[in-house]
N, C-alpha and C. Protein backbone atom coordinates (compact mmCIF):
# COMPACT_ATOMS: atom_id res chain seq x y z
N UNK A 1 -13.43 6.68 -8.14
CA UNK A 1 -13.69 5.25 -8.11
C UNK A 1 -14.84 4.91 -9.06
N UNK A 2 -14.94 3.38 -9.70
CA UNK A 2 -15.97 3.26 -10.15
C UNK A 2 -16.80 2.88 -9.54
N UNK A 3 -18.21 3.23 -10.51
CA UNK A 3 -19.34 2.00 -9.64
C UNK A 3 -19.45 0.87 -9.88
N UNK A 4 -19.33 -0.01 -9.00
CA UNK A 4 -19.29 -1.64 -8.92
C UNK A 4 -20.77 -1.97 -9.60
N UNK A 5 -21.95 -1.38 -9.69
CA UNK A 5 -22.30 -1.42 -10.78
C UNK A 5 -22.33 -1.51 -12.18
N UNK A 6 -21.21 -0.86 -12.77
CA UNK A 6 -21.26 -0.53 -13.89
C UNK A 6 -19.99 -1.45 -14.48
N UNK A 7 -19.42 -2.07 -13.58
CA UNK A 7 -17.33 -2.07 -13.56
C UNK A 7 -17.41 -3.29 -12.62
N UNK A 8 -18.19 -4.72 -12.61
CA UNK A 8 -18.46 -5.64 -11.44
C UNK A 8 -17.07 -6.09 -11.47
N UNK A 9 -15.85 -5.34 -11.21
CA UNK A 9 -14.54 -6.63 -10.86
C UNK A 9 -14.52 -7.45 -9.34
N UNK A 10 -14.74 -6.66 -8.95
CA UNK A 10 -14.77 -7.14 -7.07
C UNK A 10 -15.82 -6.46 -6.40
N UNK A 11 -16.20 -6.77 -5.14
CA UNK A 11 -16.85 -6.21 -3.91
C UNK A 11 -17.08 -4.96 -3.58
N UNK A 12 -15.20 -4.70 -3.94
CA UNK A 12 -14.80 -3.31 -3.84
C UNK A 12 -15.19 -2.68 -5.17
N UNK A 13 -15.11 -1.36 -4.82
CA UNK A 13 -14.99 -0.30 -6.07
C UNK A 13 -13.29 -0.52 -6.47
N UNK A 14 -13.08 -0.13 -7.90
CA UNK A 14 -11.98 -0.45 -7.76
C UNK A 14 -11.80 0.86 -9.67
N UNK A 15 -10.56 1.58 -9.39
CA UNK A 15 -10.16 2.38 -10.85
C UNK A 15 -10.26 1.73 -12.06
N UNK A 16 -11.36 1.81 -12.51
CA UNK A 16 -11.18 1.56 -13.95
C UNK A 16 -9.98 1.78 -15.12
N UNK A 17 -9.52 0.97 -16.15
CA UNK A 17 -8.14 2.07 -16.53
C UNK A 17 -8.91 2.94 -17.28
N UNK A 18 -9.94 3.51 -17.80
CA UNK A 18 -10.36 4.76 -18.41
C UNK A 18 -10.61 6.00 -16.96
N UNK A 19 -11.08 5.52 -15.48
CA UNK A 19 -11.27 6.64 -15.09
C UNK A 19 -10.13 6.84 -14.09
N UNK A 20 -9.11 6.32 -14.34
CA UNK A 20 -7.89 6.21 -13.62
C UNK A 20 -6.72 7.23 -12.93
N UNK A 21 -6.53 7.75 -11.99
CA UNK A 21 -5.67 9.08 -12.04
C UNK A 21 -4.69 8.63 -10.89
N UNK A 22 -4.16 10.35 -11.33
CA UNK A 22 -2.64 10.19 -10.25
C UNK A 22 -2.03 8.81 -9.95
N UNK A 23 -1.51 8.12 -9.62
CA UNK A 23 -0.36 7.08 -9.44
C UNK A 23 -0.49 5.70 -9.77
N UNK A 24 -2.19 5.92 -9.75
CA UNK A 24 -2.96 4.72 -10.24
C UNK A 24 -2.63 4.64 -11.70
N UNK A 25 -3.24 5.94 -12.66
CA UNK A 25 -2.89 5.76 -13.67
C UNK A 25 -1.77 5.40 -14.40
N UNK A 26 -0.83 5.95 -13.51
CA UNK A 26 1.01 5.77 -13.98
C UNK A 26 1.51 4.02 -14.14
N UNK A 27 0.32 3.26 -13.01
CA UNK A 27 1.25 2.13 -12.77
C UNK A 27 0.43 1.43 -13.50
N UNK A 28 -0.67 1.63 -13.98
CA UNK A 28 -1.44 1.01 -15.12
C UNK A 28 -0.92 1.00 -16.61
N UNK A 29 -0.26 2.29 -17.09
CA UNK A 29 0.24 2.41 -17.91
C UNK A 29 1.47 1.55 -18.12
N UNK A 30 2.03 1.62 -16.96
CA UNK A 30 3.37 0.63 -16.88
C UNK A 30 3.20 -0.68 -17.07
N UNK A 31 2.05 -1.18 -16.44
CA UNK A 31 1.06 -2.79 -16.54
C UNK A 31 1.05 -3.11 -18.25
N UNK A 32 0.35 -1.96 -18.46
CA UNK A 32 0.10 -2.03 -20.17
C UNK A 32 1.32 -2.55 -20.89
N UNK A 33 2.29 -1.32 -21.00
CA UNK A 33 3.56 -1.32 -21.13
C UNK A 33 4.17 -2.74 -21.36
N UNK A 34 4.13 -3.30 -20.05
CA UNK A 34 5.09 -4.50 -19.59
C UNK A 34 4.16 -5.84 -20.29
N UNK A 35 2.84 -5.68 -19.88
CA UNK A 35 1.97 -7.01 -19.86
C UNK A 35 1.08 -6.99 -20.93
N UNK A 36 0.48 -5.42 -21.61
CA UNK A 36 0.11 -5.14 -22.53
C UNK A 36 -1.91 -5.54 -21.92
N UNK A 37 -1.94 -5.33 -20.72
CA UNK A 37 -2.77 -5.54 -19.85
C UNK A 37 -2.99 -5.11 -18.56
N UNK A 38 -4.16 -4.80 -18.03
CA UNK A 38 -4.30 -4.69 -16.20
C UNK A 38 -5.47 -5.80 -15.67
N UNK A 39 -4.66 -6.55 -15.08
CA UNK A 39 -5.27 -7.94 -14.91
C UNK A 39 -6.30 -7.62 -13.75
N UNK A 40 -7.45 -8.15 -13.66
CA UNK A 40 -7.97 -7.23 -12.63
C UNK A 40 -8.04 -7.57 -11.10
N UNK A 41 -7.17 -8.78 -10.96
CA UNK A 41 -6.65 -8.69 -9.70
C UNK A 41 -5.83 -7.29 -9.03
N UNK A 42 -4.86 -7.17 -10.42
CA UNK A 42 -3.94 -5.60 -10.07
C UNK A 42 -4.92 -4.55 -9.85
N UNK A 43 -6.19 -4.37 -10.34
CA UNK A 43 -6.90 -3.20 -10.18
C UNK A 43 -7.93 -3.37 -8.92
N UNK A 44 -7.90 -4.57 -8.45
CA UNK A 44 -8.23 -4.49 -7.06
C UNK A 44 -7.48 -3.62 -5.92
N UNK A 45 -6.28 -3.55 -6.31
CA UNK A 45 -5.54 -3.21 -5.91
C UNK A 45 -5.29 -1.44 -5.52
N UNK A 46 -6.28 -0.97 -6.42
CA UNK A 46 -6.21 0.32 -6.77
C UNK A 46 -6.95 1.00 -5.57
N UNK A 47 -7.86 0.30 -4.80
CA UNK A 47 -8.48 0.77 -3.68
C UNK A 47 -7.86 1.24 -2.85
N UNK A 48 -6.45 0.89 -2.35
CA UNK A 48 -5.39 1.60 -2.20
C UNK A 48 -4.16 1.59 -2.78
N UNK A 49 -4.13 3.21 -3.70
CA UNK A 49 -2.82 3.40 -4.69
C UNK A 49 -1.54 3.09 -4.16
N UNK A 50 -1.07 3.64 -2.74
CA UNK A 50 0.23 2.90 -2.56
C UNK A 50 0.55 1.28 -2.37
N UNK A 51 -0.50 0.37 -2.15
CA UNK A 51 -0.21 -0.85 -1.43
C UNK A 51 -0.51 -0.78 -3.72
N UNK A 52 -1.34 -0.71 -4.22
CA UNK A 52 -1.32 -1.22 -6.00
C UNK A 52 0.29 -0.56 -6.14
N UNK A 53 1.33 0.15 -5.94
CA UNK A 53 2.68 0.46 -6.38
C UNK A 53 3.28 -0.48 -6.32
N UNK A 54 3.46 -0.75 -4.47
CA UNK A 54 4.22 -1.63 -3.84
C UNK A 54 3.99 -3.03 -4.71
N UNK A 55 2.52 -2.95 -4.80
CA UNK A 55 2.46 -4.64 -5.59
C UNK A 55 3.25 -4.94 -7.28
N UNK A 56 2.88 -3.48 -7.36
CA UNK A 56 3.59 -3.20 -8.70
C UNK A 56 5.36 -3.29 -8.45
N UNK A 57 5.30 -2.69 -8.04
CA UNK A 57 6.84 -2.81 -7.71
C UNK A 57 7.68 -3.85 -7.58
N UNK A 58 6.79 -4.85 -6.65
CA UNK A 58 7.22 -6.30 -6.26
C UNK A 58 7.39 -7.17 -7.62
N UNK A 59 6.44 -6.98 -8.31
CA UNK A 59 6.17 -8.22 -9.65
C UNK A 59 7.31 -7.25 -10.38
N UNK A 60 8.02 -6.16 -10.49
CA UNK A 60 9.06 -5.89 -11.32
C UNK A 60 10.12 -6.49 -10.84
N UNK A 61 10.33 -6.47 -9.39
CA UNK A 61 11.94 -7.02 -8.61
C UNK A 61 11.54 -8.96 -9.15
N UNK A 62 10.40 -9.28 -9.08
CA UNK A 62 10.35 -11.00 -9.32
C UNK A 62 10.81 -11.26 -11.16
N UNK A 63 9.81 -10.14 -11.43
CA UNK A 63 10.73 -10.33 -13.01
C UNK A 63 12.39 -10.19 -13.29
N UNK A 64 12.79 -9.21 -12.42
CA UNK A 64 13.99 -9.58 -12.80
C UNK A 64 14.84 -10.61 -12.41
N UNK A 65 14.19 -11.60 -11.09
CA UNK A 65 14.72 -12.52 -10.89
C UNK A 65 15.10 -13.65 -11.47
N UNK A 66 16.64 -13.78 -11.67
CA UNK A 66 17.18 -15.03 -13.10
C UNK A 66 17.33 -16.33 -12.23
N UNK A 67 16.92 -16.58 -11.07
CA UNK A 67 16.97 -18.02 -10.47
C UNK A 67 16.61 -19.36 -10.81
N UNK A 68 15.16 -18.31 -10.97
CA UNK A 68 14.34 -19.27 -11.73
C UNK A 68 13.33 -19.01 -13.09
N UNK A 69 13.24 -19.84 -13.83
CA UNK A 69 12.46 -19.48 -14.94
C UNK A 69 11.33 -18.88 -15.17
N UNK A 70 10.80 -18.72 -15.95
CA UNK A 70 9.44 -18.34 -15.95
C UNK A 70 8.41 -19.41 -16.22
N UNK A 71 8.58 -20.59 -16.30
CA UNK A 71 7.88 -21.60 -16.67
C UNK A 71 7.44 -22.18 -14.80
N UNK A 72 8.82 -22.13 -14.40
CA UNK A 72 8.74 -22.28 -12.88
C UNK A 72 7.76 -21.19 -11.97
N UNK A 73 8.27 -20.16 -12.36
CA UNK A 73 7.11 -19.15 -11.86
C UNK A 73 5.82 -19.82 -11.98
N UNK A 74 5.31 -19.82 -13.34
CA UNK A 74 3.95 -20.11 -13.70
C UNK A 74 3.39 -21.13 -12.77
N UNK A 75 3.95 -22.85 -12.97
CA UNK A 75 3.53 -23.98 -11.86
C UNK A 75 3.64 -23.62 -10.66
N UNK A 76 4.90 -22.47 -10.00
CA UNK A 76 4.24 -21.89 -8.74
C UNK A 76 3.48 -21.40 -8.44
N UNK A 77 2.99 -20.58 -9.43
CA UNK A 77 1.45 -19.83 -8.98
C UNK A 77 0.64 -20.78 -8.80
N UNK A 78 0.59 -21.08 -10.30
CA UNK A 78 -0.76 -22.53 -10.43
C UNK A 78 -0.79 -23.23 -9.23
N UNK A 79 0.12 -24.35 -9.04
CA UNK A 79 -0.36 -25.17 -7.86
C UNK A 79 -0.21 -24.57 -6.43
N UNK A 80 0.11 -23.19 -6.06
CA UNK A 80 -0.24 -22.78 -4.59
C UNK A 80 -1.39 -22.08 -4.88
N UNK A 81 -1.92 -21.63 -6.29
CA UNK A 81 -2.93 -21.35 -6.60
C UNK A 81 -4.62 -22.91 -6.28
N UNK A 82 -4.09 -24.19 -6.57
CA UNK A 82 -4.85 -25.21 -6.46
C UNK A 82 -4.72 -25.27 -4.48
N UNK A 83 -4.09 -25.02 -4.13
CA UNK A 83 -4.34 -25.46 -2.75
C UNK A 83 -4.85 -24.35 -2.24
N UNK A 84 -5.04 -23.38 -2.45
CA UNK A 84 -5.32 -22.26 -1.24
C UNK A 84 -6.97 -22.07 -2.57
N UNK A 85 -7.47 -23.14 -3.47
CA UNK A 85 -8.74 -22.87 -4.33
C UNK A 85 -9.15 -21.48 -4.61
N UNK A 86 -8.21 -20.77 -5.66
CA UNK A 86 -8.27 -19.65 -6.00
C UNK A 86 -8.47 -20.16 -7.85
N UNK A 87 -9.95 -20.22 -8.33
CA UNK A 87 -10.01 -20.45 -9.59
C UNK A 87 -9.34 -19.71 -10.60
N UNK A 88 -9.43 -18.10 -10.34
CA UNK A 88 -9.19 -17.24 -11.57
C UNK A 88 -7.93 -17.33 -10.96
N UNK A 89 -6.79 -17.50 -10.63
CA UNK A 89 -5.50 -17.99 -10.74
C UNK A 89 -4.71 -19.18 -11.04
N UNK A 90 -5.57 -20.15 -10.72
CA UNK A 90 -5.68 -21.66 -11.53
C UNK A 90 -5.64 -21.15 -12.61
N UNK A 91 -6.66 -20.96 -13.24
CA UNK A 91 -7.15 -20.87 -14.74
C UNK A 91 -6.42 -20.10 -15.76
N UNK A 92 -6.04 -18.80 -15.08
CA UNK A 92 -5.17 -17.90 -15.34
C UNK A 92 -3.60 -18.67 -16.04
N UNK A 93 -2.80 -19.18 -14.74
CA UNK A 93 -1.82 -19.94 -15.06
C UNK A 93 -2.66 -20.93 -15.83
N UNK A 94 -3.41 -21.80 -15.65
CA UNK A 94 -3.20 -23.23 -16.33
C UNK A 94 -3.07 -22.83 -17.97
N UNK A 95 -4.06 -21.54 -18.34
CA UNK A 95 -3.90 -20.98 -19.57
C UNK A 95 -2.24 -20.57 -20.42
N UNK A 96 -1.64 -20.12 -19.22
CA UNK A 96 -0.36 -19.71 -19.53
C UNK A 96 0.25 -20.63 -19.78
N UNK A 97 0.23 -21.92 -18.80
CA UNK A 97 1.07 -23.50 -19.26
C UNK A 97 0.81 -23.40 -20.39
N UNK A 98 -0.65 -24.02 -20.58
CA UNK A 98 -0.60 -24.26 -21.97
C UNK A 98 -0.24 -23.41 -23.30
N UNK A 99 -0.40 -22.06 -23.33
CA UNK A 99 -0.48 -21.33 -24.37
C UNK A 99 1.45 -20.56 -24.33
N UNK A 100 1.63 -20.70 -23.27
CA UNK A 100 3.68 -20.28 -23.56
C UNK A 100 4.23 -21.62 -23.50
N UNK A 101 4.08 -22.05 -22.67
CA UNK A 101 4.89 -23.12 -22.59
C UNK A 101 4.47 -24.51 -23.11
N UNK A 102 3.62 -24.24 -23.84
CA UNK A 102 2.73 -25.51 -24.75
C UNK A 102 2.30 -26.50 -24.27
N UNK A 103 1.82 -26.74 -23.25
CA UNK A 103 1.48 -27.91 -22.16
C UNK A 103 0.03 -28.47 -22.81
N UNK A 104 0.10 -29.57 -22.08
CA UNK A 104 -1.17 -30.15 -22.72
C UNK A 104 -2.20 -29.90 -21.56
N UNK A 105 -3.53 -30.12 -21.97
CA UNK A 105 -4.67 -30.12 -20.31
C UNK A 105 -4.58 -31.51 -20.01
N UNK A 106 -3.76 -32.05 -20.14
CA UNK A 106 -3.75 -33.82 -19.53
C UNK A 106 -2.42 -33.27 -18.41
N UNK A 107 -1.37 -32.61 -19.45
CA UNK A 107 -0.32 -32.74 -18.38
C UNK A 107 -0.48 -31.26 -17.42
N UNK A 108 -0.90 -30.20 -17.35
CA UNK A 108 -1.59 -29.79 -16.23
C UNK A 108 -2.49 -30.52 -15.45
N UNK A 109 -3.34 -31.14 -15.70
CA UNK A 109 -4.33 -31.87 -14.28
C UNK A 109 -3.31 -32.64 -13.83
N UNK A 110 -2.84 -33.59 -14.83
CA UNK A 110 -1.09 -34.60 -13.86
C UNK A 110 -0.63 -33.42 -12.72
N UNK A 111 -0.33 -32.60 -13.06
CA UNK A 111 0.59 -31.88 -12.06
C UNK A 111 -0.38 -31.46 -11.43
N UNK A 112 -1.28 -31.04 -11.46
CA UNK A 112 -2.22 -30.54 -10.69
C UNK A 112 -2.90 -31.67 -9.26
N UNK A 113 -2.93 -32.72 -9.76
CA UNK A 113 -2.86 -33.82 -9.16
C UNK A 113 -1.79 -34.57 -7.85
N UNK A 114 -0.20 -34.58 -9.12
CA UNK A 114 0.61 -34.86 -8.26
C UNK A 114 1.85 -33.44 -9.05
N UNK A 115 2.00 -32.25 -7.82
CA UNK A 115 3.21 -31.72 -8.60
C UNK A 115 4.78 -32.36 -8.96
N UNK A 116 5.08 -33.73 -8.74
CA UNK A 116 6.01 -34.17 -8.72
C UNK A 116 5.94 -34.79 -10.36
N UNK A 117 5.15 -34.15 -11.00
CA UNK A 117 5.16 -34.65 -12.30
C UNK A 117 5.24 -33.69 -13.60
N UNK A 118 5.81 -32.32 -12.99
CA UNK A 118 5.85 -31.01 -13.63
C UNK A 118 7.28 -31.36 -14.25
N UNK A 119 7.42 -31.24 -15.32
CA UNK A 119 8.68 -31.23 -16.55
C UNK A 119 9.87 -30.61 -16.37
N UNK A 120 10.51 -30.12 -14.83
CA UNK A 120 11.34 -29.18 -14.70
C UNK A 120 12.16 -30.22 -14.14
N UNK A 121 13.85 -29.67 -14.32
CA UNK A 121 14.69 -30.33 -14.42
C UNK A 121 14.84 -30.85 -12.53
N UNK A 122 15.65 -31.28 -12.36
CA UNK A 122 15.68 -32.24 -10.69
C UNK A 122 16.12 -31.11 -9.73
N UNK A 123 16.59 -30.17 -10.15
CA UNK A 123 17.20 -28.81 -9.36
C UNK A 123 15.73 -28.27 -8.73
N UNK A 124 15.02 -27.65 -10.40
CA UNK A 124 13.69 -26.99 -10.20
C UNK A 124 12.81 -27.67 -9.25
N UNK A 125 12.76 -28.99 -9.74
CA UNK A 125 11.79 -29.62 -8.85
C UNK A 125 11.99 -30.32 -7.42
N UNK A 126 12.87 -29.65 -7.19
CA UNK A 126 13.59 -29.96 -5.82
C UNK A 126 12.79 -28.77 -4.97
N UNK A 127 12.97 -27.71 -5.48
CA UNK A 127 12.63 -26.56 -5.19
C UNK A 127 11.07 -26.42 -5.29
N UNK A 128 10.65 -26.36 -5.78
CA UNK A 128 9.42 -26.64 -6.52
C UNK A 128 8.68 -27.38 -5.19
N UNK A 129 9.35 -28.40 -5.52
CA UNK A 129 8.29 -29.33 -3.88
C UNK A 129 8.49 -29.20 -2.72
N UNK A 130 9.65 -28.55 -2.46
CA UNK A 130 10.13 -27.69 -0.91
C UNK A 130 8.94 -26.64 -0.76
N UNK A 131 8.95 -25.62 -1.92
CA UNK A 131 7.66 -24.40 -1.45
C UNK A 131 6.58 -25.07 -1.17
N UNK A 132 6.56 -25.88 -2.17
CA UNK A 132 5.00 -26.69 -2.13
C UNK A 132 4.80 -27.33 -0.33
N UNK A 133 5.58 -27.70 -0.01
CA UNK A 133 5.01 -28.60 1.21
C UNK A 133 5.14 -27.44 2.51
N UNK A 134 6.16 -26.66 2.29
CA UNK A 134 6.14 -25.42 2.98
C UNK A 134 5.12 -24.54 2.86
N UNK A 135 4.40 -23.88 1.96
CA UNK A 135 3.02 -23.21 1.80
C UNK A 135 2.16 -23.96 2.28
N UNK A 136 1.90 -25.50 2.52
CA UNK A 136 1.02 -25.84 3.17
C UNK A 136 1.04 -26.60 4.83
N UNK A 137 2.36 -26.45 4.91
CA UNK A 137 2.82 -26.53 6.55
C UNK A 137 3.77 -26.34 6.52
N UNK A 138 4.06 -24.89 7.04
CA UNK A 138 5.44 -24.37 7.03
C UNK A 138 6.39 -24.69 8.25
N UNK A 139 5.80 -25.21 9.04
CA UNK A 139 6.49 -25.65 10.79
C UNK A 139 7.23 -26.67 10.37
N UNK A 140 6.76 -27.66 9.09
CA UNK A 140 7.40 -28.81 8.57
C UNK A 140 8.81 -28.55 7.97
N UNK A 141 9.25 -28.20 7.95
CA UNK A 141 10.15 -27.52 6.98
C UNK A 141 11.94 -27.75 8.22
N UNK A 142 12.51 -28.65 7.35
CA UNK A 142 14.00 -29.30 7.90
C UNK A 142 14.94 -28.40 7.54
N UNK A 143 16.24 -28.29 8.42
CA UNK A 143 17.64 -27.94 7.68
C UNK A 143 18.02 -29.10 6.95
N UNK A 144 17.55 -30.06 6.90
CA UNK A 144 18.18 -31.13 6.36
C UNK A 144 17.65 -30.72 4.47
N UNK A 145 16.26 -30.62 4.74
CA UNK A 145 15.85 -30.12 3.41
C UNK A 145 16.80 -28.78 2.89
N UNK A 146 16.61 -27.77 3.19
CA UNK A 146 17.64 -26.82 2.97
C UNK A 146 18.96 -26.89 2.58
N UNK A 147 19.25 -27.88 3.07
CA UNK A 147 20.68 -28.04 3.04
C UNK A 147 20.77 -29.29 1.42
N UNK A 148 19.71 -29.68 1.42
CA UNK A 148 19.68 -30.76 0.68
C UNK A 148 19.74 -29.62 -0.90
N UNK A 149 18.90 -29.01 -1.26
CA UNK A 149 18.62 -27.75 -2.19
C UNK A 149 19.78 -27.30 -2.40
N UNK A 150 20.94 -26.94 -1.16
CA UNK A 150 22.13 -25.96 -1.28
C UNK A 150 22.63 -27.31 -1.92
N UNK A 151 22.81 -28.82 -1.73
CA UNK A 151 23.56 -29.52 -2.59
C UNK A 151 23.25 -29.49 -4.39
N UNK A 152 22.17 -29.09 -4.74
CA UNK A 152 21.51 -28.83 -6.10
C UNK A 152 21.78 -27.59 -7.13
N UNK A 153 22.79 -26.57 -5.49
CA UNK A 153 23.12 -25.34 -6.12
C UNK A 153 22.18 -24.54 -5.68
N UNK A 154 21.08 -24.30 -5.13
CA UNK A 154 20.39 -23.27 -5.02
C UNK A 154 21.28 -22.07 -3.61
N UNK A 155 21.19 -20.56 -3.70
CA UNK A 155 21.40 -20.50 -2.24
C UNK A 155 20.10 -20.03 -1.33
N UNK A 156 20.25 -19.62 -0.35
CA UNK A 156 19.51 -19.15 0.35
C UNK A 156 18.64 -17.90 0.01
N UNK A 157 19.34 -16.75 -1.02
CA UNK A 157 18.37 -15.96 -1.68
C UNK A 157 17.87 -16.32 -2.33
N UNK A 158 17.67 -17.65 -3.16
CA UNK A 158 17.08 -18.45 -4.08
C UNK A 158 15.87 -19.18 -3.62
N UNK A 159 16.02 -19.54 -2.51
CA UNK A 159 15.37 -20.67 -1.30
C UNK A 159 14.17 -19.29 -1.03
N UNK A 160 15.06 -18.19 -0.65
CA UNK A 160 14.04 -17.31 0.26
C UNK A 160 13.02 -16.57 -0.82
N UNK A 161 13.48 -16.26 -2.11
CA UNK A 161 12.74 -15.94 -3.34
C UNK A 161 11.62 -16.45 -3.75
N UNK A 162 11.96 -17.82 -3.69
CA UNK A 162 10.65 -18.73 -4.25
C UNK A 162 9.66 -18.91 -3.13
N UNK A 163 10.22 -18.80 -1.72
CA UNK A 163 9.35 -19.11 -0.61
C UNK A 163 8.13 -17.69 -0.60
N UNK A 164 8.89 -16.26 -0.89
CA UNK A 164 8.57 -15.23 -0.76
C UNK A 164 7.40 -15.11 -2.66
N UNK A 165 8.10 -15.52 -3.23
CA UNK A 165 6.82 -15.62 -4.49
C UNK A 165 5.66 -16.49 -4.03
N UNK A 166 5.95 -17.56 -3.37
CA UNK A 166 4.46 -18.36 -3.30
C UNK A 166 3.79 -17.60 -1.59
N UNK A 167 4.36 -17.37 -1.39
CA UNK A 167 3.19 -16.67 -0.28
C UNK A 167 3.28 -15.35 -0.60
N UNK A 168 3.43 -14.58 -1.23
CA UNK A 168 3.07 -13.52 -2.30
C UNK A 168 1.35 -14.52 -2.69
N UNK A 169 1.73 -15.10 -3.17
CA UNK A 169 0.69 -15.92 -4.48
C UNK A 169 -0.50 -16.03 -3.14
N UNK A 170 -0.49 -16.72 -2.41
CA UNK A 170 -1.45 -16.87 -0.89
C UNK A 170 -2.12 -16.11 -0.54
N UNK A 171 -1.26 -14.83 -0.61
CA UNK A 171 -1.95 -13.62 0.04
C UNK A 171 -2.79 -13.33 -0.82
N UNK A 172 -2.25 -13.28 -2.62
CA UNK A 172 -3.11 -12.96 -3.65
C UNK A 172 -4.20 -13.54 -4.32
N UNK A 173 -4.19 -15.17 -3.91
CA UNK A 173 -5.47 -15.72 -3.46
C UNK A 173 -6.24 -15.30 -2.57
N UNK A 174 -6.13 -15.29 -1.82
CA UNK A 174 -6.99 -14.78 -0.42
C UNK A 174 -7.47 -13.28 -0.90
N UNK A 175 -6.95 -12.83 -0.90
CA UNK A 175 -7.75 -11.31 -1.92
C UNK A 175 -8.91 -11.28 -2.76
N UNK A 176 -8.61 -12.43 -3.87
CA UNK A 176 -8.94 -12.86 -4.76
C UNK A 176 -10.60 -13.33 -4.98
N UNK A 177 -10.32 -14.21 -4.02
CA UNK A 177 -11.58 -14.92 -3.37
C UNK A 177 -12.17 -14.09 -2.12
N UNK A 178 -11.76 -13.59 -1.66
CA UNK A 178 -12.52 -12.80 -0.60
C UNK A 178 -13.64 -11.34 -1.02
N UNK A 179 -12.69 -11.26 -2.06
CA UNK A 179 -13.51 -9.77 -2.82
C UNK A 179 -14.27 -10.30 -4.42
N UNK A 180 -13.99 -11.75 -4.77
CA UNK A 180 -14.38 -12.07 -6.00
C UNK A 180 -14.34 -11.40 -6.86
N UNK A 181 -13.11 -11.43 -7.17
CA UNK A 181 -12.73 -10.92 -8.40
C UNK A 181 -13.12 -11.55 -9.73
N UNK A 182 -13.81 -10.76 -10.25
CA UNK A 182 -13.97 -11.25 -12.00
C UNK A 182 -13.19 -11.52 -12.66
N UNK A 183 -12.97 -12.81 -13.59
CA UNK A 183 -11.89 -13.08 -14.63
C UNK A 183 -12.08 -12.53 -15.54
């Protein structure tokens, strides 16, 4: 482990990728590989190597998911990122809006503001504002809504995907901020 002295990412000690070994190192390499990076939320993670796999593992099964875009991904993080006030994931995404998907910082704070003003087509943003009101009161949550989504085409592994990415994202706030992670 390092010293949080020397390596301030979090609270925790956490593998540096230079002093990195056994399984840690493997899935760092793969990080690299894929992202050409180890973000150091992921190396929080390293405090325990199997739960950093599993996490690893997870963000490979979401990448391959063709449901939804990657632009959609991003405003999901971001704004369950703005409600559960996780900055270095705000910032993180709001960077990504702008710099892949060319967004302006006017039309991030809009959405950031009201997400019903994010550029995705009436399907996406159907969906889009279902997680949204569900991540922040999930008891709220209708068959009528559900059923409303299945009229848009989505199905239920689609429904349960995006529900399961943004409280993914929750948990990874709460991490985030609890151990203060460095951007």
């Amino acid at each position: 482990m390092t010293d949080i002295q020397n390596n301030p990412v979090a609270l925790i000690d956490v593998q540096s990728e230079e002093n990195a070994s056994g399984d840690v190192a493997k899935v760092y390499a793969e990080m690299k590989e894929a992202w050409h990076m180890v973000p150091n939320p992921m190396k929080l993670f390293s405090a325990d190597p199997a739960l950093l796999r599993h996490r690893w593992e997870g963000f490979k099964i979401m990448g391959e998911n063709t449901s939804v875009d990657p632009m959609f991904q991003t405003l999901l993080r971001m704004l369950v990122s703005v409600t559960h006030d996780c900055d270095y994931c705000v910032g993180l995404n709001e960077s990504m809006l702008m710099g892949m998907f060319e967004m302006t910082p006017e039309q991030v704070a809009a959405m950031k503001k009201d997400p019903a003003t994010a550029p995705l087509p009436e399907k996406q943003k159907a969906l889009l504002l279902f997680v949204l009101k569900a991540v922040k009161t999930p008891k709220s949550t209708t068959k009528t809504e559900i059923e409303a989504l299945h009229t848009l085409g989505w199905s239920d592994a689609d429904i349960f995907f995006a529900m399961n990415y943004a409280t993914d994202m929750v948990a990874t706030d709460i991490l985030i901020n609890a151990f203060h992670v460095e951007r």
